[in-house]
C-alpha atoms as a PDB file:
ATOM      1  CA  UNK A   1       9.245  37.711  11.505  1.00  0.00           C
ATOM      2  CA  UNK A   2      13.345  38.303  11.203  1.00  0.00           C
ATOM      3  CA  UNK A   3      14.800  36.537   8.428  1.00  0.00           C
ATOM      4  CA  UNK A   4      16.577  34.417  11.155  1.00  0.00           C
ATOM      5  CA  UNK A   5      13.480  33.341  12.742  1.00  0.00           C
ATOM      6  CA  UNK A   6      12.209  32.356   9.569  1.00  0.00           C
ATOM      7  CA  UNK A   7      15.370  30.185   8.648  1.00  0.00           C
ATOM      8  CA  UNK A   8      14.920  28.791  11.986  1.00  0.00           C
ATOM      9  CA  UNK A   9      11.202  27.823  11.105  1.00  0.00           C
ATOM     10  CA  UNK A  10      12.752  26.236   7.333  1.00  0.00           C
ATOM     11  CA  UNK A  11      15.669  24.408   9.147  1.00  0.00           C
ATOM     12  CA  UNK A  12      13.097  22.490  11.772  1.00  0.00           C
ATOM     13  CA  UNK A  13      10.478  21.275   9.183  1.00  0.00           C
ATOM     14  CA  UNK A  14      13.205  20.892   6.737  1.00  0.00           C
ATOM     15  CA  UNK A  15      15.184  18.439   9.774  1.00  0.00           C
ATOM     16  CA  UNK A  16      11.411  16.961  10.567  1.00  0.00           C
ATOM     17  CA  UNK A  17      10.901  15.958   6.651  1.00  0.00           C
ATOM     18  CA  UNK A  18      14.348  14.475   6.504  1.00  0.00           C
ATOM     19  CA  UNK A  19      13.603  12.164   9.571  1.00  0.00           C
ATOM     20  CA  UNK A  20      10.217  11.148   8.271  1.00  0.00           C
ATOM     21  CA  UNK A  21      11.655  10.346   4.908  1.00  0.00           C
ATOM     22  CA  UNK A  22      14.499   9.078   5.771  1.00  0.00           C
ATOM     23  CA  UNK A  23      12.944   6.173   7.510  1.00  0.00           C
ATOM     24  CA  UNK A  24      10.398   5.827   4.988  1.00  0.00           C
ATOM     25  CA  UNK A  25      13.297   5.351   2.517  1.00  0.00           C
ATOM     26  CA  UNK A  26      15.333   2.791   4.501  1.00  0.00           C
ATOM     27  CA  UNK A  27      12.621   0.734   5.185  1.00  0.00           C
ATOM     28  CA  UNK A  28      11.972   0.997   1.443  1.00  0.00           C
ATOM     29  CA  UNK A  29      15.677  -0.412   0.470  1.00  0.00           C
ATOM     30  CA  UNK A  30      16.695  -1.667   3.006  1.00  0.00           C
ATOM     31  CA  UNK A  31      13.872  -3.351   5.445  1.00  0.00           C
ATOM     32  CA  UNK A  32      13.139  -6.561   6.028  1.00  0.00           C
ATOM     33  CA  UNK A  33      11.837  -8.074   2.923  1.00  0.00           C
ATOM     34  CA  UNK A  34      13.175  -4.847   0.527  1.00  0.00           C
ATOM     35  CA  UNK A  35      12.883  -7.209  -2.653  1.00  0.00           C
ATOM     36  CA  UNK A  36       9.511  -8.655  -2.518  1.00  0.00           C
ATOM     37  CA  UNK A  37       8.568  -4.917  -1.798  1.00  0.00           C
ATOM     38  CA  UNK A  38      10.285  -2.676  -3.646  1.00  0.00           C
ATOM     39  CA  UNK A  39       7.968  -1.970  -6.989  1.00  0.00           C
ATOM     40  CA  UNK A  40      10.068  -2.546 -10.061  1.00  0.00           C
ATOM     41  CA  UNK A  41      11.396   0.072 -12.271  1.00  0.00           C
ATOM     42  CA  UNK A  42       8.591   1.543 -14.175  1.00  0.00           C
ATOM     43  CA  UNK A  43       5.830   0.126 -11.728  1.00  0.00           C
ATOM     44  CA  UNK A  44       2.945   2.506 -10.556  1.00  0.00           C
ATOM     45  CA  UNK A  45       4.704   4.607  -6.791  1.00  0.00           C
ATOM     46  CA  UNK A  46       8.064   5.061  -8.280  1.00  0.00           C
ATOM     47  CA  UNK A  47       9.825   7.507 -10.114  1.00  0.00           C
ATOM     48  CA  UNK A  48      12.875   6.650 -12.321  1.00  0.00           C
ATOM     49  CA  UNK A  49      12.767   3.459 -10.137  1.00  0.00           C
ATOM     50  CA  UNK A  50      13.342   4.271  -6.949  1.00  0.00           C
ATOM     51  CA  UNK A  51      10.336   5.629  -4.526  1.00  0.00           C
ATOM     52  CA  UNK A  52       9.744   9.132  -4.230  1.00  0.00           C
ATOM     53  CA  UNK A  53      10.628   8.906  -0.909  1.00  0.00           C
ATOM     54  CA  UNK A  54      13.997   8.687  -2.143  1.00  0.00           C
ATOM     55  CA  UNK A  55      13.606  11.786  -4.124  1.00  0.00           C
ATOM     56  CA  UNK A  56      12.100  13.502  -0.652  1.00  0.00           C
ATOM     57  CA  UNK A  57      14.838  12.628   1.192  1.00  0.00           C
ATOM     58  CA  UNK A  58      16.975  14.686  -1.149  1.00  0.00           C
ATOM     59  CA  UNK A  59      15.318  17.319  -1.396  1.00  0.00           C
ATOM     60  CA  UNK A  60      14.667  17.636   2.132  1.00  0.00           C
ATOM     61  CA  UNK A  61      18.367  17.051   2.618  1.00  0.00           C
ATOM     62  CA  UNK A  62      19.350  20.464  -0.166  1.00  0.00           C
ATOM     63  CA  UNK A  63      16.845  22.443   2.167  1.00  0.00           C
ATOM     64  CA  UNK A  64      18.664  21.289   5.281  1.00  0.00           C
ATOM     65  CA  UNK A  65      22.043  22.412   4.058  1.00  0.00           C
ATOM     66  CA  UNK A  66      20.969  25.921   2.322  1.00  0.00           C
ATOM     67  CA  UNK A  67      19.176  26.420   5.750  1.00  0.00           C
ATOM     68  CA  UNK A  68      21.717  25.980   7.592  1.00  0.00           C
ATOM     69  CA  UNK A  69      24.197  27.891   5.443  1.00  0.00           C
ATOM     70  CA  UNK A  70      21.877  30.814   5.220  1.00  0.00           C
ATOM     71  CA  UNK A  71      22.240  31.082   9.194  1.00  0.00           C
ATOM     72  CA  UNK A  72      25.534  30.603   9.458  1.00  0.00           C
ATOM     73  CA  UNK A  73      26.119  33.332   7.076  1.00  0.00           C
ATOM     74  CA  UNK A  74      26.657  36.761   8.242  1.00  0.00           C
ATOM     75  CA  UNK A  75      24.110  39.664   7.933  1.00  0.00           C
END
């Protein structure tokens, strides 16, 4: 495997992650209902007070770019 096909392989399950968990995280804050079912800060499923989809979305986000900029880049 090239290291081209292999960024290719990162950027789609990197762009698949961000999807999922970027829908998972809007219907989190923002859905119908967000307040009566959003845990508090603290509460058992969150992190720091927000829910780790939140976090996933991030981090599936930093993957997307350094993907991306790794195939843009020139060998």
């Amino acid at each position: 495997m090239t290291m081209q096909r292999a960024l290719q392989a990162i950027l789609t399950v990197a762009v698949i992650g961000l999807v999922f968990s970027g829908v998972l995280t809007y219907r989190e804050l923002f859905g119908s209902g967000a307040i009566a079912s959003c845990p508090s800060p603290g509460a058992p499923g969150t992190v720091f007070g927000y829910p780790a989809c939140v976090y996933g979305f991030f981090m599936y986000a930093i993957i997307t770019v350094l993907a991306v900029v790794g195939l843009r880049a020139k060998a």
